[in-house]
Protein backbone atom coordinates (compact mmCIF):
# COMPACT_ATOMS: atom_id res chain seq x y z
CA UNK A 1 -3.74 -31.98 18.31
CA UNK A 2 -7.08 -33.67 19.82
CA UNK A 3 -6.20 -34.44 23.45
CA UNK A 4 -8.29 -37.26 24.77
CA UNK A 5 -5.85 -37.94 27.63
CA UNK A 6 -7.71 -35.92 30.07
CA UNK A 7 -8.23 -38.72 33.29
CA UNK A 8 -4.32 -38.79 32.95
CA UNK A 9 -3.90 -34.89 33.74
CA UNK A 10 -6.19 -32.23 32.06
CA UNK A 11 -4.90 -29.96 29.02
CA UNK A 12 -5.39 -27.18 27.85
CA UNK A 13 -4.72 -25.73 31.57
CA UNK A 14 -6.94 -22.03 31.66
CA UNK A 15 -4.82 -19.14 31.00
CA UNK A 16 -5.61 -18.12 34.79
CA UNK A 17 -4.24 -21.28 36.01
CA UNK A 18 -0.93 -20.88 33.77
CA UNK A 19 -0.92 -16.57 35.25
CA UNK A 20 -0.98 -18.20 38.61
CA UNK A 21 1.81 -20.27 38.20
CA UNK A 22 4.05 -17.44 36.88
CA UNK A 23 2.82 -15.21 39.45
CA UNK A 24 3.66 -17.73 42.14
CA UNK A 25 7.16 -18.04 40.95
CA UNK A 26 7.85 -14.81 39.49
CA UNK A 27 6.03 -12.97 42.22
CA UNK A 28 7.56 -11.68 45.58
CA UNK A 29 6.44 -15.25 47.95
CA UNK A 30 8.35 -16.43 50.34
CA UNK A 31 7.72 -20.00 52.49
CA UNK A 32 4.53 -20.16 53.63
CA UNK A 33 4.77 -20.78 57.14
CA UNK A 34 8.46 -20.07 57.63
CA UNK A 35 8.57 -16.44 58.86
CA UNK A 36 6.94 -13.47 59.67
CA UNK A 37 8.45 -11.09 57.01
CA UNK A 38 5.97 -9.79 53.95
CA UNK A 39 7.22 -12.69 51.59
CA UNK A 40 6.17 -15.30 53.66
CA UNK A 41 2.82 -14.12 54.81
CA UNK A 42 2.45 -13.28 50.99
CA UNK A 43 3.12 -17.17 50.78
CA UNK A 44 1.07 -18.20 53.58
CA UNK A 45 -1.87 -16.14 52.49
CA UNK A 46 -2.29 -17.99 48.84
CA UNK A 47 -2.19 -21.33 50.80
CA UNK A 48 -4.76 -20.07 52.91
CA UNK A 49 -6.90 -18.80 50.06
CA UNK A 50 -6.86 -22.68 48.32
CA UNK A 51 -7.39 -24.07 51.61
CA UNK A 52 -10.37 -21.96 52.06
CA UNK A 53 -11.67 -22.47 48.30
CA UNK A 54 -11.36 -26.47 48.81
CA UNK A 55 -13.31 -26.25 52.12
CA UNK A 56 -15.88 -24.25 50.39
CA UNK A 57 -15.96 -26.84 47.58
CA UNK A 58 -16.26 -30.13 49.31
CA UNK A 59 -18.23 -28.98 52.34
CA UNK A 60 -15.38 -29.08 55.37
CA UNK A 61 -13.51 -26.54 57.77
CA UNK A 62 -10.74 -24.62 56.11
CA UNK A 63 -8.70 -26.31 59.00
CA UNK A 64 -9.46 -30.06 57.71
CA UNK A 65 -7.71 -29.42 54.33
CA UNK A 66 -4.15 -30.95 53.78
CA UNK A 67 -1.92 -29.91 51.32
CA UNK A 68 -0.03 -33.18 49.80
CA UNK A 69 2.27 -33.79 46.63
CA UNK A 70 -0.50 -35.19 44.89
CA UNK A 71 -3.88 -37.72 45.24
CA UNK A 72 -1.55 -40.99 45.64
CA UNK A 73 0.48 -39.05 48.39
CA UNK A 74 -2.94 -38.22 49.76
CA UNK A 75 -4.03 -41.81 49.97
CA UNK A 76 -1.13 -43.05 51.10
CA UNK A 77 -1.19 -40.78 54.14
CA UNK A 78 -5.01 -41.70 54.89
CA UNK A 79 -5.02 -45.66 54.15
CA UNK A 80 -1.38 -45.79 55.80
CA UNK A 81 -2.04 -44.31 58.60
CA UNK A 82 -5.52 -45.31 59.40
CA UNK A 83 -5.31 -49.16 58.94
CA UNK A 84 -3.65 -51.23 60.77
CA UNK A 85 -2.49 -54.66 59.65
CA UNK A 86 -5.13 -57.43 59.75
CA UNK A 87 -7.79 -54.89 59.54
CA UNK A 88 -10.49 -55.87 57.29
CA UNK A 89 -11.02 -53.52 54.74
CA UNK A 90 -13.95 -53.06 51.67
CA UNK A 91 -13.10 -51.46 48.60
CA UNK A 92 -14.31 -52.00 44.79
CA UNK A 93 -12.97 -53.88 41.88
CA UNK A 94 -12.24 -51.12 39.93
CA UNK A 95 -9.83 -49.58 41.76
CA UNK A 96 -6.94 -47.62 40.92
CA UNK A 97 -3.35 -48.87 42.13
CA UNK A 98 -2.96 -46.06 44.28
CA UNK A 99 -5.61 -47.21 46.38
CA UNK A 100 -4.84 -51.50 45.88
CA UNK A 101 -0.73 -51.34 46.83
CA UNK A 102 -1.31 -48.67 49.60
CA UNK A 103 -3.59 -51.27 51.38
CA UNK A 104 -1.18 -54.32 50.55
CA UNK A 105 1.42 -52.26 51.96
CA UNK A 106 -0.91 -51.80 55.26
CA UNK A 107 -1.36 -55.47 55.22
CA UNK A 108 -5.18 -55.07 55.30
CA UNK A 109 -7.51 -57.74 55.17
CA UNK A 110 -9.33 -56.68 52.09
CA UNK A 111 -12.90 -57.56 51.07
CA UNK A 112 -13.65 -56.65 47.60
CA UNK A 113 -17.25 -55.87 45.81
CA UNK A 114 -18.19 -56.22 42.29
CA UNK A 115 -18.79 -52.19 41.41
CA UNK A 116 -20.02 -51.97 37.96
CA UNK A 117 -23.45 -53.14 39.50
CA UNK A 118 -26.20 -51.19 40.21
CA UNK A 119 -26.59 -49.38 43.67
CA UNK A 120 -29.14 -51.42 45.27
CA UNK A 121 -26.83 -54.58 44.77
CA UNK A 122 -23.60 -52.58 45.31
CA UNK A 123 -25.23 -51.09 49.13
CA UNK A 124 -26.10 -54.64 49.73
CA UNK A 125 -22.45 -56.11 49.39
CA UNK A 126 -21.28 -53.50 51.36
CA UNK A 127 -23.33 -53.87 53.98
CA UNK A 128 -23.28 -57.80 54.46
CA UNK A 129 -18.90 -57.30 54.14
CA UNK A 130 -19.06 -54.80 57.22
CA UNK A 131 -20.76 -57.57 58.90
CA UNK A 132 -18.31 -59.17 59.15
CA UNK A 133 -16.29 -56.52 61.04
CA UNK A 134 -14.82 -54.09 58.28
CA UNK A 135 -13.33 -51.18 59.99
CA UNK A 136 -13.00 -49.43 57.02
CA UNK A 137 -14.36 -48.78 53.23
CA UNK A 138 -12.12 -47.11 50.82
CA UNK A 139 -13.28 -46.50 47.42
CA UNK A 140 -13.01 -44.37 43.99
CA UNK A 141 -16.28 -42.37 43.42
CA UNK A 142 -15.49 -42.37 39.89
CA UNK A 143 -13.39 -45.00 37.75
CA UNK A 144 -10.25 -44.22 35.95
CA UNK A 145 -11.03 -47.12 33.58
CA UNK A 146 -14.93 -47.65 33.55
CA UNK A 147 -17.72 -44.94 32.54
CA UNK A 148 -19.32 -45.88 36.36
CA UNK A 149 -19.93 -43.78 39.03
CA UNK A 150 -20.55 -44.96 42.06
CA UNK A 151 -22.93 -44.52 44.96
CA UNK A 152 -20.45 -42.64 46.88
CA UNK A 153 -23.16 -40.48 49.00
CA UNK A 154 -25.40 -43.69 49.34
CA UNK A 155 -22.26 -45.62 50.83
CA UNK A 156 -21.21 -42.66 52.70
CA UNK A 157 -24.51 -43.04 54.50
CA UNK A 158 -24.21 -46.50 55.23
CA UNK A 159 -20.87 -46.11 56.60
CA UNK A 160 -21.89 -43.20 58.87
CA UNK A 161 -24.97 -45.79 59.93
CA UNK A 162 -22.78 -48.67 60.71
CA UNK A 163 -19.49 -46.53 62.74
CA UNK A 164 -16.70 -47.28 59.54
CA UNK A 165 -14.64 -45.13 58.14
CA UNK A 166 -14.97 -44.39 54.51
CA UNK A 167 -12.01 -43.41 52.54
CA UNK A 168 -12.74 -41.84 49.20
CA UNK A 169 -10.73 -41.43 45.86
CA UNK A 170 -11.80 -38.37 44.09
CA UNK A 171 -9.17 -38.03 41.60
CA UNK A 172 -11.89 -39.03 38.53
CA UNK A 173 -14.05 -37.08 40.42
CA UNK A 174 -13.50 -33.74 41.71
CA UNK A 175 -14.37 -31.04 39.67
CA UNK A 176 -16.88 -33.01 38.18
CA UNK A 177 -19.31 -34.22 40.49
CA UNK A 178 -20.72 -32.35 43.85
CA UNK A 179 -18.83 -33.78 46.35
CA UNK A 180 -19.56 -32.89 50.14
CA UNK A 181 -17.82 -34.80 52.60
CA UNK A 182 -20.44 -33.99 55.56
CA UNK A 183 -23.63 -34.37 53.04
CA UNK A 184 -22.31 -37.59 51.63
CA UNK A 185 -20.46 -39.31 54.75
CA UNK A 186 -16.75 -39.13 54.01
CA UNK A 187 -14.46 -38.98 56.58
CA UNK A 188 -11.39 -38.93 54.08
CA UNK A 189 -11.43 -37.12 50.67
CA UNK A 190 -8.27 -37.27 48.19
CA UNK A 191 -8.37 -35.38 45.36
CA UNK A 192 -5.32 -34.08 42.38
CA UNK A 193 -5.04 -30.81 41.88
CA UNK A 194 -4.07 -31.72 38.04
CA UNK A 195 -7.28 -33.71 37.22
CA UNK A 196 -10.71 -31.67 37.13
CA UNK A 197 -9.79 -29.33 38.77
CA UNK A 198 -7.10 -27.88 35.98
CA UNK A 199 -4.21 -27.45 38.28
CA UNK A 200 -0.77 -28.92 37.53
CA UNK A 201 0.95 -31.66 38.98
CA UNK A 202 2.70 -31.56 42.43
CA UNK A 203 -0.22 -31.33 45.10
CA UNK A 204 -3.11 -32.54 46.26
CA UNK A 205 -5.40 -32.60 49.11
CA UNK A 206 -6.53 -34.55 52.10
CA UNK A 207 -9.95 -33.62 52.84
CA UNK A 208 -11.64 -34.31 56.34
CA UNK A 209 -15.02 -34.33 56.81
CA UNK A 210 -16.34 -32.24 60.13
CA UNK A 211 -16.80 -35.30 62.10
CA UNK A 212 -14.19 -37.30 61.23
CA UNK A 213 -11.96 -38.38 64.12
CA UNK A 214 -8.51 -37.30 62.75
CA UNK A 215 -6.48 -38.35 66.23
CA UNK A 216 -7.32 -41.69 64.11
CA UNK A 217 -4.75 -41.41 61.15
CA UNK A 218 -1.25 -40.97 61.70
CA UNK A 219 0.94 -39.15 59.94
CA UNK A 220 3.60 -40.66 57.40
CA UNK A 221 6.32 -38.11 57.56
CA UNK A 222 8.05 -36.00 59.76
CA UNK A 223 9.64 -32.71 59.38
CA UNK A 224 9.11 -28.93 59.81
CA UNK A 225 6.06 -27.36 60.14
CA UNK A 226 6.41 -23.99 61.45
CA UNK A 227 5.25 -24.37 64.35
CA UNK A 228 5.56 -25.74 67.84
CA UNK A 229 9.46 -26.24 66.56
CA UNK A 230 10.93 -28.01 70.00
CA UNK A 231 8.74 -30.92 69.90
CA UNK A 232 10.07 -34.20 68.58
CA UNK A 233 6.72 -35.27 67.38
CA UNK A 234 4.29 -33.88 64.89
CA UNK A 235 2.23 -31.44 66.22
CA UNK A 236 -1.31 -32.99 67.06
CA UNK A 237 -3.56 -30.01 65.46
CA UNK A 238 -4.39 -29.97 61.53
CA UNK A 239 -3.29 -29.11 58.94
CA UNK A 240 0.31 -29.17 60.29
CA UNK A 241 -0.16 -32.67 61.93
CA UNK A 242 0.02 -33.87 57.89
CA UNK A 243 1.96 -30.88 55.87
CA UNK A 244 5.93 -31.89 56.75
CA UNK A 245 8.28 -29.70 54.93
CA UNK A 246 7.70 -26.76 52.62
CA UNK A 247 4.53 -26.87 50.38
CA UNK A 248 4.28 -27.05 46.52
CA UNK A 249 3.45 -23.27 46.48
CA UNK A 250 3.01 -22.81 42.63
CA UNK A 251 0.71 -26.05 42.47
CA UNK A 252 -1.10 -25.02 45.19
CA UNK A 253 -1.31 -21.70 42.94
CA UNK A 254 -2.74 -23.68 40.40
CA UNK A 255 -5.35 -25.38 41.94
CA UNK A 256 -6.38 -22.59 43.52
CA UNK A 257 -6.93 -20.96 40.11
CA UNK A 258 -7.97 -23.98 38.91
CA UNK A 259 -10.88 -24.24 41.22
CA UNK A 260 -12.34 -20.59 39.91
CA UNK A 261 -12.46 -21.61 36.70
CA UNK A 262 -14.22 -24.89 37.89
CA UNK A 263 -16.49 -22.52 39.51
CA UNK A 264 -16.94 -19.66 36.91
CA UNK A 265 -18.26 -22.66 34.37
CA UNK A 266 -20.13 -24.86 36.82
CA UNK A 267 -19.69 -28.62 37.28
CA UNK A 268 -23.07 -29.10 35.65
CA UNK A 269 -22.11 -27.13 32.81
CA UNK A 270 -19.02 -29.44 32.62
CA UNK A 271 -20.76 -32.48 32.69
CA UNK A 272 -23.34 -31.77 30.29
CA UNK A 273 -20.33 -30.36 27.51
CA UNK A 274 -18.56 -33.69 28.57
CA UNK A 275 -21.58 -36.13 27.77
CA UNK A 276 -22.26 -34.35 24.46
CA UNK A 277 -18.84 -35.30 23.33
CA UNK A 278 -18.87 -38.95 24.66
CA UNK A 279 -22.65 -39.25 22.76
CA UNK A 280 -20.45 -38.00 19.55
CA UNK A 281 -18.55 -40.45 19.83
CA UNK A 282 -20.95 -43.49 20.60
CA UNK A 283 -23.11 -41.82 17.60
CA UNK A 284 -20.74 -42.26 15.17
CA UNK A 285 -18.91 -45.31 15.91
CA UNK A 286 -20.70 -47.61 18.36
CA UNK A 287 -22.91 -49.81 15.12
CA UNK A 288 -19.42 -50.58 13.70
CA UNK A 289 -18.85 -54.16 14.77
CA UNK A 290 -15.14 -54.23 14.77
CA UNK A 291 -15.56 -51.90 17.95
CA UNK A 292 -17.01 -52.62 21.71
CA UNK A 293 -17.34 -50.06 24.02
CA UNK A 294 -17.41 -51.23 28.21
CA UNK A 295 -20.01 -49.25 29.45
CA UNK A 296 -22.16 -46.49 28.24
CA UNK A 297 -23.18 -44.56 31.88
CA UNK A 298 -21.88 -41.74 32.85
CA UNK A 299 -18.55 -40.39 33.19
CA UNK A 300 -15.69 -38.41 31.62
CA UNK A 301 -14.96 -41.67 29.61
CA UNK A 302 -14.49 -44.30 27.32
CA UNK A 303 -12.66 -47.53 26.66
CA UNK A 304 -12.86 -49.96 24.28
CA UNK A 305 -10.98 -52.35 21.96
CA UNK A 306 -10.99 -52.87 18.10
CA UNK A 307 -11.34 -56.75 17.40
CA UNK A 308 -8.24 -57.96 15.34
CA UNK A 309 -6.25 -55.17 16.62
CA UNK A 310 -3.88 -54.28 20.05
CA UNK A 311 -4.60 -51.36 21.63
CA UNK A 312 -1.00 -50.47 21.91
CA UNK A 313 -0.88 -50.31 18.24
CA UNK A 314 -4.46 -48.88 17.67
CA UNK A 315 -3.30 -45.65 20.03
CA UNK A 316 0.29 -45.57 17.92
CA UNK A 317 -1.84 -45.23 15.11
CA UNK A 318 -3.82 -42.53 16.65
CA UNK A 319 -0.89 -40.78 17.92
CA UNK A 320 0.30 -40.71 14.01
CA UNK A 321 -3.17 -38.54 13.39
CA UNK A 322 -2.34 -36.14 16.42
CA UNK A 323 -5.03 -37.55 18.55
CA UNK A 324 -3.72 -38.35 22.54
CA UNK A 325 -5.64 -41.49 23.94
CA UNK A 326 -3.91 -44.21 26.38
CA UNK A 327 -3.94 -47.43 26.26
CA UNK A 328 -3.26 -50.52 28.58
CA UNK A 329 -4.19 -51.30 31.91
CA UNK A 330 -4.46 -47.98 33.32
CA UNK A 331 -2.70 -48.33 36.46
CA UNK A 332 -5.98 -50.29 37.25
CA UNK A 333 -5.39 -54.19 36.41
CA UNK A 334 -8.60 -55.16 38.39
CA UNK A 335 -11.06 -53.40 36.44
CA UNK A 336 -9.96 -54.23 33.31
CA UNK A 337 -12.08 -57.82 33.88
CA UNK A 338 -14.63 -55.82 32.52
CA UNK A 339 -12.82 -55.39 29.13
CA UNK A 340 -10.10 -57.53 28.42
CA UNK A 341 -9.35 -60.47 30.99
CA UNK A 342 -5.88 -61.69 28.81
CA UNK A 343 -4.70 -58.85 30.52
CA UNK A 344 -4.36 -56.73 27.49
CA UNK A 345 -6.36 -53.92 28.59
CA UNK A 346 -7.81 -51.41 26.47
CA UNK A 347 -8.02 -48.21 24.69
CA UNK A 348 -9.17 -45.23 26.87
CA UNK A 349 -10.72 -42.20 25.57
CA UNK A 350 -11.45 -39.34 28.52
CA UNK A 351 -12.56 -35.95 28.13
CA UNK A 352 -12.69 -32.37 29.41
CA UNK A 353 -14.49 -29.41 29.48
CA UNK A 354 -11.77 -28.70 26.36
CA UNK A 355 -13.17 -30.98 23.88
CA UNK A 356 -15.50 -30.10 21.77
CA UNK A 357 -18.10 -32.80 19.48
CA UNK A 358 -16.18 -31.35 16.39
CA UNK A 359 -13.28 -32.95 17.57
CA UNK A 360 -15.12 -36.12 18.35
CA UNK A 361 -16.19 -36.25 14.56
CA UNK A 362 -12.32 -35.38 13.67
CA UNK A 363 -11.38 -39.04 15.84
CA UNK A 364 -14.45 -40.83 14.39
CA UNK A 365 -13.27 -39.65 10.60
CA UNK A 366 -9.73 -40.60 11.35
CA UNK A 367 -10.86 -44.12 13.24
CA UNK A 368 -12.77 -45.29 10.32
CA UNK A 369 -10.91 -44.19 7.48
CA UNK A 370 -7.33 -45.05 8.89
CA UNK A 371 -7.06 -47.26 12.01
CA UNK A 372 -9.53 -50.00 11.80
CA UNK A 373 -8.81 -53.12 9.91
């Protein structure tokens, strides 16, 4: 099997990610949080590690990382309870649903720039939309659809400049790009543990920056947190102001794991392997005029269409040849302007530190001889 699925949820996962898991359930760990017996500070004490390793990572206090169940949970909790209706908020055209129904559910006022632009032109709409009185800018630093990065430090800055709060998505992100939240001006970061940085689904993480006024976002739910257990309210202090209930301990394993490996091979390292493979592909197949690629920059990705043919079917096809792509709209419907405006949406190819240019060939064999028309 080629797996080309890899801005869904990464696979392979590293063996050290898959001994973490089975240590974490197999192992002697009780509830982080919920007692003072060796189980539970056992528990408590591979939380902390992750929590420390994520600080590290994206430049922050060990203290300012929440655990969630995921990246959507995580910007649910930070549009949610930041915004309040009417609020005007900026965010991009290419964003992922997780980010566009959280702020219809807020009722937000939102102001939308054109993001496959260039930065110069992308800063400027920004700036001229907080103008107008935008109290907030939530964006993806990386689309799910598009190979476009954006300016995320650059509008960090500008937010930071002009008093807003900028909420980021790093779920296309993290793991492959240096993120720092104080460097780069993020109050909010949300990043999957499942994604880049080789984890499995079930958490995530809500990343504050060192300045960021937390007494500004409100939790979304209420429950147990180990401590301060006769108030009626969520305790004020983070983390436990946003970690209700017991926490995905074996994810949390995982991403904790996953993180080393992230480490041990370096995000440069990842990108370069990454952008050999996505040049394999464009080297073989991007002359052939049945075929258009949106976007060549960079990024863990690729989508494109095959003229005569639905990418539904073209991905079937695929499928038939043991090669994993998506197709569709990606959980993104705005950015797919950009490729196919009947709504169709488009055949997505995204990669991981995994893949390897021989397999790119493999696809690029397989596409010509067998799936196009």
């Amino acid at each position: 099997m080629i797996y080309f699925d890899n801005a869904a949820t990464t696979y392979p996962k590293p063996e050290s990610v898959i001994e973490a898991v089975n240590d974490a359930v197999s192992g002697v760990y009780g509830n982080p949080g919920r007692g003072g017996h060796a189980a539970a500070m056992a528990a408590a004490e591979l939380v902390y590690g992750c929590r420390v390793k994520l600080a590290k990572a994206f430049g922050t206090d060990p203290s300012r990382v929440c655990f969630t169940g995921g990246c959507t949970a995580a910007l649910n909790t930070a549009i949610l309870g930041r915004i309040s209706p009417g609020e005007r908020v900026i965010t991009s055209d290419l964003e992922h649903n997780s980010v566009m129904r959280p702020l219809r559910a807020a009722k937000a006022v939102t102001d939308t720039f054109s993001a496959a632009s260039d930065d110069g032109r992308i800063l400027g709409q920004i700036d001229e939309k907080i103008k107008k009185g935008a109290a907030c800018v939530v964006c993806t630093c990386a689309s799910n659809v598009l190979p476009v990065v954006l300016p995320y430090a650059k509008i960090g800055a500008l937010c930071r400049k002009r008093g807003v709060t900028f909420i980021a998505d790093g779920a296309q992100a993290a793991g492959f790009y240096d993120i720092d939240v104080e460097r780069d001006g993020i109050d909010v970061l949300c990043v999957p543990s499942h994604k880049g940085l080789y984890g499995i689904p079930g958490a995530g993480a809500l990343i504050f920056s060192p300045r960021a006024d937390v007494s500004r976002f409100k939790p979304l739910v209420s429950g147990g947190t180990g401590t301060d257990p006769l108030s009626v309210i969520m305790p004020e202090t983070v983390p436990e102001r946003f970690e209700a209930g017991t926490l995905p301990l074996a994810a949390i394993a995982s991403m904790s794991a996953g993180i080393d490996h992230v480490n041990s091979v370096g995000t440069e390292n990842i990108r370069r392997k990454v952008e050999a493979v996505k040049r394999a592909v464009l080297g073989w197949l991007s002359d052939d005029g049945r075929i258009k690629f949106y976007g060549r920059g960079p990024g863990s990705l690729l989508c494109f269409n095959v003229e005569g043919a639905g990418c539904e079917r073209i991905a079937r096809e695929l499928d038939l040849h043991g090669i994993c792509v998506r197709a569709g709209l990606h959980c993104s419907p705005s950015a797919h302007k950009y490729t196919a405006p009947d709504g169709t949406g488009a055949v997505r190819l995204s990669f991981s530190y995994s893949n390897t240019t021989d397999e790119a060939e493999r696809f690029c064999r397989i596409m010509t001889r067998f799936i196009l028309p």
